[in-house]
Protein backbone atom coordinates (compact mmCIF):
# COMPACT_ATOMS: atom_id res chain seq x y z
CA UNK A 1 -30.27 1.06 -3.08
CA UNK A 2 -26.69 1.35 -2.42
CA UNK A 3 -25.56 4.90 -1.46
CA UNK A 4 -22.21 6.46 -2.87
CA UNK A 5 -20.48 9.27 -2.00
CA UNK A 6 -18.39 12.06 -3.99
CA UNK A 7 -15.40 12.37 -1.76
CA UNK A 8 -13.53 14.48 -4.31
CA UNK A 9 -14.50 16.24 -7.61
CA UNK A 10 -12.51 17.69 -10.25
CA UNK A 11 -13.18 20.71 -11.78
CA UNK A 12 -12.55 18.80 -15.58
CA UNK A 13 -11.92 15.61 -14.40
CA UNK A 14 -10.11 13.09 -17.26
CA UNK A 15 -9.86 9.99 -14.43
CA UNK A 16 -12.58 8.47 -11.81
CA UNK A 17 -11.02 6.61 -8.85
CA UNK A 18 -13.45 4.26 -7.14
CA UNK A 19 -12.52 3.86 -3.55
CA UNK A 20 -13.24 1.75 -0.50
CA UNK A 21 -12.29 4.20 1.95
CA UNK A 22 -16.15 4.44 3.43
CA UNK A 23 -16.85 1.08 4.33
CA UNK A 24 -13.23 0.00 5.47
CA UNK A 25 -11.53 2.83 7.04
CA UNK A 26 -8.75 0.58 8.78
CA UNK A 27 -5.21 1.11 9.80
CA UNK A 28 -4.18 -1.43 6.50
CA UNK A 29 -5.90 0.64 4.09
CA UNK A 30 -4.67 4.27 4.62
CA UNK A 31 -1.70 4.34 2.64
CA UNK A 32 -4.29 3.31 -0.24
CA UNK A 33 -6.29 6.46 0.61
CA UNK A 34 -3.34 8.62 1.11
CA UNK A 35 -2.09 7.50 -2.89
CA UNK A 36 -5.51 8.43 -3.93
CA UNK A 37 -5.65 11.60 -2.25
CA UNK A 38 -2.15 12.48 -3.91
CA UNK A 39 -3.29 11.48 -7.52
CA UNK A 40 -6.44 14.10 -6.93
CA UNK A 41 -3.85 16.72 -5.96
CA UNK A 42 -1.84 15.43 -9.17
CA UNK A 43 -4.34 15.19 -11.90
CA UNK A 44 -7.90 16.06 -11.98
CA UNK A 45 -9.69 12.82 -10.22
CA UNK A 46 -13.14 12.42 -8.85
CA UNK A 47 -12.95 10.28 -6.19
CA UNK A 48 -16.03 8.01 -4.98
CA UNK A 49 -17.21 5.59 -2.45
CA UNK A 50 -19.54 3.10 -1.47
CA UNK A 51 -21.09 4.17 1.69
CA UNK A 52 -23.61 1.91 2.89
CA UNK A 53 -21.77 -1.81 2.85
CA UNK A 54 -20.72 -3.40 6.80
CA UNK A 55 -16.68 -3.60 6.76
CA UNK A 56 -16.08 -7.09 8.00
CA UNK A 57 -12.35 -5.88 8.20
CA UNK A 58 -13.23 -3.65 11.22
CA UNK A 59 -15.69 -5.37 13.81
CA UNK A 60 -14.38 -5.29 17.38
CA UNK A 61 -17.90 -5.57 19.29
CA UNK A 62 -20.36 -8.35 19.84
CA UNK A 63 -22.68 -6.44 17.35
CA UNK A 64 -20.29 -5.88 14.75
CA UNK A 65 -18.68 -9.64 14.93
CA UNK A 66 -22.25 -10.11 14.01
CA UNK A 67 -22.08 -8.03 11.07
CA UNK A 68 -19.20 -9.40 9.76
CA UNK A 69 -20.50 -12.96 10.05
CA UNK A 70 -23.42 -12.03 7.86
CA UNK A 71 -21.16 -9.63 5.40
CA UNK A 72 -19.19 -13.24 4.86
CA UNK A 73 -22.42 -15.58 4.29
CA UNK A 74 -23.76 -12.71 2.00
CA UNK A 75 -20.49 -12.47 -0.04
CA UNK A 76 -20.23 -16.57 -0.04
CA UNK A 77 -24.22 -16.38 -1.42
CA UNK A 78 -23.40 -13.42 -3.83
CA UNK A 79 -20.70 -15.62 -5.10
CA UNK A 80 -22.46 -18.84 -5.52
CA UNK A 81 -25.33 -17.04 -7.06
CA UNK A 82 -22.71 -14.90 -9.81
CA UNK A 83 -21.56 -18.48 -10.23
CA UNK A 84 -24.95 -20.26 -11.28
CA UNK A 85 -26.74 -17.31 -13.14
CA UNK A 86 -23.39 -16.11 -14.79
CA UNK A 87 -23.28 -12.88 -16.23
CA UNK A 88 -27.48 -12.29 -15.24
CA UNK A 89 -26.22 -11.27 -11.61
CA UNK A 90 -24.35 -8.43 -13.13
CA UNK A 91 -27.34 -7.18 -15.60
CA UNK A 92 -29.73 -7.46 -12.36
CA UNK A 93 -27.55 -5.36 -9.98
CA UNK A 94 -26.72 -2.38 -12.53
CA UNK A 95 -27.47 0.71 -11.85
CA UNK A 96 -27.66 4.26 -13.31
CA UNK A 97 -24.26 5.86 -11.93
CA UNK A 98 -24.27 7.61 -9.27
CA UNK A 99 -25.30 12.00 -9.75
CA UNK A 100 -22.27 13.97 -9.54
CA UNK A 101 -20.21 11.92 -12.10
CA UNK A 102 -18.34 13.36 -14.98
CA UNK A 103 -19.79 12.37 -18.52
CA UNK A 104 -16.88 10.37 -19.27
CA UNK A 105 -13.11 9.72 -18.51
CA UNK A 106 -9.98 8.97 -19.43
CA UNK A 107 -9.14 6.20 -16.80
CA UNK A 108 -11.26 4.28 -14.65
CA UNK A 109 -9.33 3.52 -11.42
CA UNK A 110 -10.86 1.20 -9.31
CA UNK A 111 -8.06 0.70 -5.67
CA UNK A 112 -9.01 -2.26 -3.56
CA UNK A 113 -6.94 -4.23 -0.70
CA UNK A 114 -8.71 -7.59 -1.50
CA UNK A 115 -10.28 -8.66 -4.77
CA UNK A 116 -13.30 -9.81 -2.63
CA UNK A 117 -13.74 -5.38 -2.21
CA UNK A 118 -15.22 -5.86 -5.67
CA UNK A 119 -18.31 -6.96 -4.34
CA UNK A 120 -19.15 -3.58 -2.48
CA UNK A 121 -18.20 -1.52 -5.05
CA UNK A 122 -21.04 -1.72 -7.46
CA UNK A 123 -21.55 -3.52 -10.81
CA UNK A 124 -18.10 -3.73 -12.88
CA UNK A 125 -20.64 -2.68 -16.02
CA UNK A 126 -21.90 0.30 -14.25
CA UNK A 127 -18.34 1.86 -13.90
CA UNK A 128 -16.64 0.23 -16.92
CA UNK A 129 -19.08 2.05 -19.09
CA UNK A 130 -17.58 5.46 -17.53
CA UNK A 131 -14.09 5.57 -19.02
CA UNK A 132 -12.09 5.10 -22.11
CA UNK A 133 -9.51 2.22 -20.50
CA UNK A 134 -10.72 0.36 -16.91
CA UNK A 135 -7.81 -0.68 -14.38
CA UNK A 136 -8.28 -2.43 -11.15
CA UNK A 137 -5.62 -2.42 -8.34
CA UNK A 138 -5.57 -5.24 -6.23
CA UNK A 139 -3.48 -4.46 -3.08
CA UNK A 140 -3.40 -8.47 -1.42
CA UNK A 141 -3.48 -11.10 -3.74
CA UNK A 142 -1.33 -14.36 -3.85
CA UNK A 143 -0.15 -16.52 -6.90
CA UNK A 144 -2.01 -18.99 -4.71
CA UNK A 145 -5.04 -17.40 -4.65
CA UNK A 146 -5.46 -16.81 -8.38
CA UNK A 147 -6.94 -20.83 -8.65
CA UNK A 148 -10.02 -19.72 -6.03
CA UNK A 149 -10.60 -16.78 -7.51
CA UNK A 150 -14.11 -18.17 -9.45
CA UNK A 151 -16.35 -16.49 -10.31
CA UNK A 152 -14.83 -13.33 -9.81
CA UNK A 153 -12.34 -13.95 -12.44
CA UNK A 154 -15.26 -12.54 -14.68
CA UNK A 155 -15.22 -9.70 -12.97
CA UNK A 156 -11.45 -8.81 -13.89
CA UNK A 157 -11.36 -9.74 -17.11
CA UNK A 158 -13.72 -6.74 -17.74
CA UNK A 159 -10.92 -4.59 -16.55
CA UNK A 160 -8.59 -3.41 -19.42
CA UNK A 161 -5.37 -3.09 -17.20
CA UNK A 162 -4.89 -5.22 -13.77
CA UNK A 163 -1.90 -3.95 -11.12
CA UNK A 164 -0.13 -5.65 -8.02
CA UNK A 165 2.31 -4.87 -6.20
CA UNK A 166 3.09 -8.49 -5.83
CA UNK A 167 5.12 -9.73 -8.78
CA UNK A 168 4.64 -13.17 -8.56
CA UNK A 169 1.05 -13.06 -8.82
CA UNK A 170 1.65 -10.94 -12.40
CA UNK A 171 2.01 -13.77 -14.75
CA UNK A 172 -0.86 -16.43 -13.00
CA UNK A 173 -3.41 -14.19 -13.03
CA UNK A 174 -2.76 -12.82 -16.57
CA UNK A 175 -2.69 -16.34 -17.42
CA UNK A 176 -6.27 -16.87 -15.73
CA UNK A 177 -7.88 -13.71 -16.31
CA UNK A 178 -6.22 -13.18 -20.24
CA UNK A 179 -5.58 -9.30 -19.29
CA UNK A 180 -2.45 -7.63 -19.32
CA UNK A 181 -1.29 -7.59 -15.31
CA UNK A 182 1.04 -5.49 -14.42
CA UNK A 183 4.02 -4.92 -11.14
CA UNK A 184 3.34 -1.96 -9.41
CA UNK A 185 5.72 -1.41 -6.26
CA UNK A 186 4.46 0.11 -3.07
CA UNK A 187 5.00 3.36 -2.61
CA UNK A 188 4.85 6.49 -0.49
CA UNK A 189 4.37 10.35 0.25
CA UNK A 190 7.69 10.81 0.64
CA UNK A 191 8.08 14.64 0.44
CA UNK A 192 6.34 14.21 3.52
CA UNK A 193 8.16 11.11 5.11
CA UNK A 194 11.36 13.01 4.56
CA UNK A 195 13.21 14.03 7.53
CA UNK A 196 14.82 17.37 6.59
CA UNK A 197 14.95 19.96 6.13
CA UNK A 198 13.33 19.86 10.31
CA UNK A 199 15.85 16.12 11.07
CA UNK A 200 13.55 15.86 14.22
CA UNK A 201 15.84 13.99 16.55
CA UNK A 202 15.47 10.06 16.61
CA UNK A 203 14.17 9.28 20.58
CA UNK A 204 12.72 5.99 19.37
CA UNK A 205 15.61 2.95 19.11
CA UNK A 206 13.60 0.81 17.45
CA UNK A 207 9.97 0.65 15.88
CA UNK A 208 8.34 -2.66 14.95
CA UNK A 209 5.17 -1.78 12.78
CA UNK A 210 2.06 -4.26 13.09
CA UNK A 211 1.46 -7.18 15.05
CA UNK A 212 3.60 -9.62 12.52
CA UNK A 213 6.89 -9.47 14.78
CA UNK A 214 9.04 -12.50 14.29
CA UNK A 215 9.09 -13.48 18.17
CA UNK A 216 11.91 -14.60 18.57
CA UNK A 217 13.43 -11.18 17.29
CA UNK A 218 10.55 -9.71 19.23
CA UNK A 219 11.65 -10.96 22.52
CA UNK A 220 15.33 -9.91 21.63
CA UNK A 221 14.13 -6.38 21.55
CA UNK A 222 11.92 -6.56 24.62
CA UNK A 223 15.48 -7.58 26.18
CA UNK A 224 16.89 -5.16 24.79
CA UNK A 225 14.72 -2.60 26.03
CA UNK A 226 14.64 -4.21 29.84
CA UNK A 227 18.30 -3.88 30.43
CA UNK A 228 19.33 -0.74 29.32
CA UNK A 229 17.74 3.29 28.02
CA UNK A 230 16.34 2.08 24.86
CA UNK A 231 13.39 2.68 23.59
CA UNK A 232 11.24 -0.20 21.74
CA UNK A 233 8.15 1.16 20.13
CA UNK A 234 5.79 -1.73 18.67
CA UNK A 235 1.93 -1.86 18.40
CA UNK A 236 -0.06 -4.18 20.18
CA UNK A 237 -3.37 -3.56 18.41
CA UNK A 238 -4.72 -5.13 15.56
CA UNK A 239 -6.26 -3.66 11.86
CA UNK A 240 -8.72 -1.53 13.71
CA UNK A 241 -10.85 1.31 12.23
CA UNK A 242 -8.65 5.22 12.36
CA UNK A 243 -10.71 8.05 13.03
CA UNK A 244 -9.11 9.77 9.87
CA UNK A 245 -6.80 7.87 7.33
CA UNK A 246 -4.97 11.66 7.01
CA UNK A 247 -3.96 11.84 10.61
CA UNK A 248 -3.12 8.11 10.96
CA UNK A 249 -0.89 8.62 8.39
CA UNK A 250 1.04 12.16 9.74
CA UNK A 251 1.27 10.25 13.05
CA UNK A 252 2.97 7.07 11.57
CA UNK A 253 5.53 9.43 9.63
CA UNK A 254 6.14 11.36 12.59
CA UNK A 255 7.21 8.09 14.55
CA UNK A 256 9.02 6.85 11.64
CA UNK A 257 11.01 9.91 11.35
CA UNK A 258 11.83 9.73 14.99
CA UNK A 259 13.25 6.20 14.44
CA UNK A 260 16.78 5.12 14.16
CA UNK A 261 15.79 1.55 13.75
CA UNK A 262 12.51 -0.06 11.58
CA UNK A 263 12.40 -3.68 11.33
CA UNK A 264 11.33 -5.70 8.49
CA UNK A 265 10.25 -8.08 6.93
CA UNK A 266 8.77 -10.37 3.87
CA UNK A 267 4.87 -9.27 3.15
CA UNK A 268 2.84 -11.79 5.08
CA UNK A 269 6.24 -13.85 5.99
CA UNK A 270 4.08 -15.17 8.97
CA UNK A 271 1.15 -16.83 6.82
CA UNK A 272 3.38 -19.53 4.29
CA UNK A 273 -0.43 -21.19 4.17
CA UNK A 274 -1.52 -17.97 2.46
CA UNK A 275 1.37 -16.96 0.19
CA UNK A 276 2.67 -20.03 -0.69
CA UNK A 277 6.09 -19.30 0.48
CA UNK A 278 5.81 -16.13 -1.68
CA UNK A 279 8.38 -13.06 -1.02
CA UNK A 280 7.38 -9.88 -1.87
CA UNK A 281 8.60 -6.42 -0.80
CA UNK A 282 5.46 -4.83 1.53
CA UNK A 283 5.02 -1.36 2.01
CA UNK A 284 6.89 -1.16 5.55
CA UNK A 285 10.15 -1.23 3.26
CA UNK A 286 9.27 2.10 1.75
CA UNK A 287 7.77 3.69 4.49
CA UNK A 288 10.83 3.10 6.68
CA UNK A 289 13.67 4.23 4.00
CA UNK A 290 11.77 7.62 2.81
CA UNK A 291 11.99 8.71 6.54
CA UNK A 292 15.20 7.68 6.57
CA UNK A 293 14.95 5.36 9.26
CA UNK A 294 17.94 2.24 9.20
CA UNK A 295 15.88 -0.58 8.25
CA UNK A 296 17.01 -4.25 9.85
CA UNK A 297 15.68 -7.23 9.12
CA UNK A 298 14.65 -10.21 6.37
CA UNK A 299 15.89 -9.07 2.72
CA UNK A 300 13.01 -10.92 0.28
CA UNK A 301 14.78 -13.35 -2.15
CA UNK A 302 13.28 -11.64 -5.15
CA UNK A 303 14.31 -9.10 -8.45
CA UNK A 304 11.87 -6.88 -6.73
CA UNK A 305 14.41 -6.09 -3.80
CA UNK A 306 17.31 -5.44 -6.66
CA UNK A 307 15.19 -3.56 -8.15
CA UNK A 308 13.72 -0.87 -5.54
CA UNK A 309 16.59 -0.95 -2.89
CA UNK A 310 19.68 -1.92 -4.74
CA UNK A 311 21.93 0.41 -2.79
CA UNK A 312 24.42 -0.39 -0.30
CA UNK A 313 23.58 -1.01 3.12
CA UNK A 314 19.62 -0.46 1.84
CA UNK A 315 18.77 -3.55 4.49
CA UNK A 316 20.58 -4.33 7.23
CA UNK A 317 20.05 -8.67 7.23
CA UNK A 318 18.80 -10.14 9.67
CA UNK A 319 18.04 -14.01 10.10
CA UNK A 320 14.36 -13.90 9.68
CA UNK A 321 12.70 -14.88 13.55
CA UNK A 322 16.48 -14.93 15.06
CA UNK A 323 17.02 -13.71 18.11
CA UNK A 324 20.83 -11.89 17.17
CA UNK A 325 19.28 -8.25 16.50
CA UNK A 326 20.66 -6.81 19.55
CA UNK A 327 24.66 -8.37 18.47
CA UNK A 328 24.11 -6.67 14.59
CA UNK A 329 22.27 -3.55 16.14
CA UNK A 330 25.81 -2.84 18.67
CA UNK A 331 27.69 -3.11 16.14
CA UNK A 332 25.58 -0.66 13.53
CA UNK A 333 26.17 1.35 17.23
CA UNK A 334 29.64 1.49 16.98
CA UNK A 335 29.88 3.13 13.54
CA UNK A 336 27.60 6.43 13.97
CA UNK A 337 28.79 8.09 10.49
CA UNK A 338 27.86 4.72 9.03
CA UNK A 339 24.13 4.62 10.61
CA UNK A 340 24.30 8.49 8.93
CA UNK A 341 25.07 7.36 5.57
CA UNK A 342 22.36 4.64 5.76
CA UNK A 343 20.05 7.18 6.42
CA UNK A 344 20.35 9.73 4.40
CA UNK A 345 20.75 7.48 1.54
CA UNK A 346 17.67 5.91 2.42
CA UNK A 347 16.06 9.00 1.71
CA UNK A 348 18.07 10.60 -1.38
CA UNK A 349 16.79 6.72 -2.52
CA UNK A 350 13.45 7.42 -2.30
CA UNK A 351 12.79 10.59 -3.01
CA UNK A 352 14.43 9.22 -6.78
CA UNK A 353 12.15 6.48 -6.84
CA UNK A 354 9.64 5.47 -4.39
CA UNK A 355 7.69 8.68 -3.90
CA UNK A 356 3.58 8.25 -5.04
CA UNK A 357 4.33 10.39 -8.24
CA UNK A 358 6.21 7.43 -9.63
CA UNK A 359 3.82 4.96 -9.83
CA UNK A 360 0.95 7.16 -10.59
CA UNK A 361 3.28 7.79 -13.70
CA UNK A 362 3.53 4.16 -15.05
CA UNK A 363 -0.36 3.89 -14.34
CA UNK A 364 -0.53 6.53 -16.97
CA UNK A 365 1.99 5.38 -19.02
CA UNK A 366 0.23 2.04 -19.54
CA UNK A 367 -3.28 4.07 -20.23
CA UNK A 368 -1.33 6.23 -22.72
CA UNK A 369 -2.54 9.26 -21.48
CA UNK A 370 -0.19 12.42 -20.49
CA UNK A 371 1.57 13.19 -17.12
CA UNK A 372 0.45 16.36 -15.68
CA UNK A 373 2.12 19.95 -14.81
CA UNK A 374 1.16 19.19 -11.39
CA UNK A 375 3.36 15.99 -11.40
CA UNK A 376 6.28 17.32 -13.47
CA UNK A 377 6.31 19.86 -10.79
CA UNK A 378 6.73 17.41 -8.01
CA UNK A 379 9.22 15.68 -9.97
CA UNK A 380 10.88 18.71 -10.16
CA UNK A 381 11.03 19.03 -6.14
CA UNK A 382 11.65 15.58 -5.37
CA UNK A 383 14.86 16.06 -7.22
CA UNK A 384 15.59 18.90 -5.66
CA UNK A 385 15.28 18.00 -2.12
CA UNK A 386 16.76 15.15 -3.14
CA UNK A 387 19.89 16.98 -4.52
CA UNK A 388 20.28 19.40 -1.70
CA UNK A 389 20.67 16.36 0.95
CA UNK A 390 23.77 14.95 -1.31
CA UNK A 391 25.16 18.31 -1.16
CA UNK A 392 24.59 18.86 2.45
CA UNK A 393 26.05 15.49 3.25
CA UNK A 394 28.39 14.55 0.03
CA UNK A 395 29.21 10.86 1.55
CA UNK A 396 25.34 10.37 0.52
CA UNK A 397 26.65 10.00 -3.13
């Protein structure tokens, strides 16, 4: 019997968020968590897991290489078997919901990284039958991938609503699945990625997040740092499991914050098998402007980026995998009150329009249901802190 657990309950809940933040706490997954530990704060969410599925995200032993091998065999059977017996695998597998569980909802939010998470979270009927209007979030899915989606295209077209935050992939797998998809940008906590009113002072030069570093731009920095006082800060582990998704996530802002320079780039610009030659805006373009980090690097060909960073100077371009960072990077050095502007527009930027509040709106929006006081209140400070930085640094306009 598969085991759940009530991470967070509402006093009168109105929306149930089904999360996979028990059986894949990794590093690529916490700013998932973090959104759905804002939108409990927000508006009154119960917030539930699966808790007894192996992650085969997160093995890094013998033993749990092992149990990742047979997590992929018994996904591949699950889906071979949904495929043959149609909709009788569903029927066989439901459940009585889990105790704990409000009567009924408003919204059914279901957050996943990979549409293959919908597999450990339960029967689609057994939640479905919870709320007034379903939505599933898919974090990672290509236009490319919609045509080997099988059999669990049956399991999103129970969904009322379907979000990415991949716009290409909107109108194929509307097409496929015959739901109404929807664009939903990344986002962030960015009352807490914001800088000030503290401006901790910015000892790291440059911060490359996650192992998909362009090399040649990589070995560029590495120069970079070899020859003179500069610090280069870039990871050198893989998606490994976090102790706590909260504290991962206060330690990334502080380093952010402490950055003068984030590099960037296209979401999975390194896998062209996997996308397609898709661009799309990832995360790391959010994360690095809301702490007001300068961001440098590959500017996605897309309405997306005209969209969500049409200000000046919002990117700094750089040749994707070219090795002339350190030639643009001198001469970003030579104009400091420039690199200042940058910055704090960065932030004014996305306090506006990138902060978690945002897109938990237009998720309501599209399930007609009513933003909270709790999120007209953060509006309220957003603009606020937002409004005090212009003032405190007019060129910011």
């Amino acid at each position: 019997m598969r085991k759940y657990r009530l991470s967070s309950k509402a006093p009168d809940p109105r929306v149930l968020c089904v999360s996979t933040r028990d059986i894949a706490p990794v590093i690529s997954r916490c700013l998932r968590y973090e959104f759905e530990d804002l939108i409990g704060v927000m508006d009154a969410v119960d917030v539930i897991a699966p808790a007894d599925t192996p992650d085969p995200d997160c093995a890094d032993t013998p033993a749990q290489n092992g149990i990742r091998t047979l997590a992929r065999l018994a996904a591949k059977l699950f889906r071979r078997l949904s495929v043959k017996l149609e909709g009788m695998v569903a029927l066989t597998y439901l459940r009585r919901r889990p105790s704990g569980l409000a009567r009924n909802y408003e919204l059914l939010f279901v957050s996943t990284q990979s549409v293959l998470d919908l597999y450990n979270l339960g029967p689609c009927a057994m939640w479905r039958s919870t709320a007034r209007v379903s939505m599933c979030y898919i974090d990672e899915l290509y236009a490319a991938d919609v045509t080997g989606l099988g059999s669990l295209l049956k399991i999103l077209k129970r969904f009322d609503h379907i979000l990415v935050p991949l716009r290409d992939t909107v109108e194929p797998l509307a097409s496929a699945t015959g739901r109404p998809c929807h664009y939903l940008a990344p986002s962030t906590d960015t009352l807490q990625f914001c800088p000030y009113p503290g401006a901790p002072k910015r000892v790291i030069d440059v911060y490359a997040m996650g192992r998909s570093r362009p090399p040649e731009t990589h070995r560029a920095l590495l120069r970079m740092a070899d020859a003179g006082d500069w610090y280069y800060m870039y990871d050198t582990v893989g998606n490994c499991r976090v102790s706590s998704h909260v504290e991962h996530r206060s330690r990334l802002r502080d380093m952010i914050k402490r950055s003068r320079f984030f590099l960037v780039t296209a979401a999975r610009w390194h896998d062209i098998e996997r996308t397609g030659g898709q661009q799309e805006l990832g995360s790391r373009y959010f994360e690095g402007a809301a702490a007001g980090a300068v961001l440098v690097g590959d500017v996605p060909r897309n309405a997306s980026f005209d969209e969500y960073f049409g200000w000046q100077d919002s990117v700094i371009p750089v040749p994707l995998n070219s090795g002339d960072v350190a030639n643009v990077i001198a001469e970003l050095d030579a104009d400091p009150s420039r690199l200042e502007r940058i910055s704090n527009t960065n932030v004014v930027n996305s306090l506006r329009r990138h902060d978690h509040v945002h897109r938990w709106g237009q998720i309501l929006s599209i399930a007609d249901l009513k933003e909270t006081k709790a999120m007209e209140s953060r509006r309220r400070e957003l603009e606020e802190l937002a409004a005090s930085i212009e003032r405190a640094i007019p060129e910011t306009r």
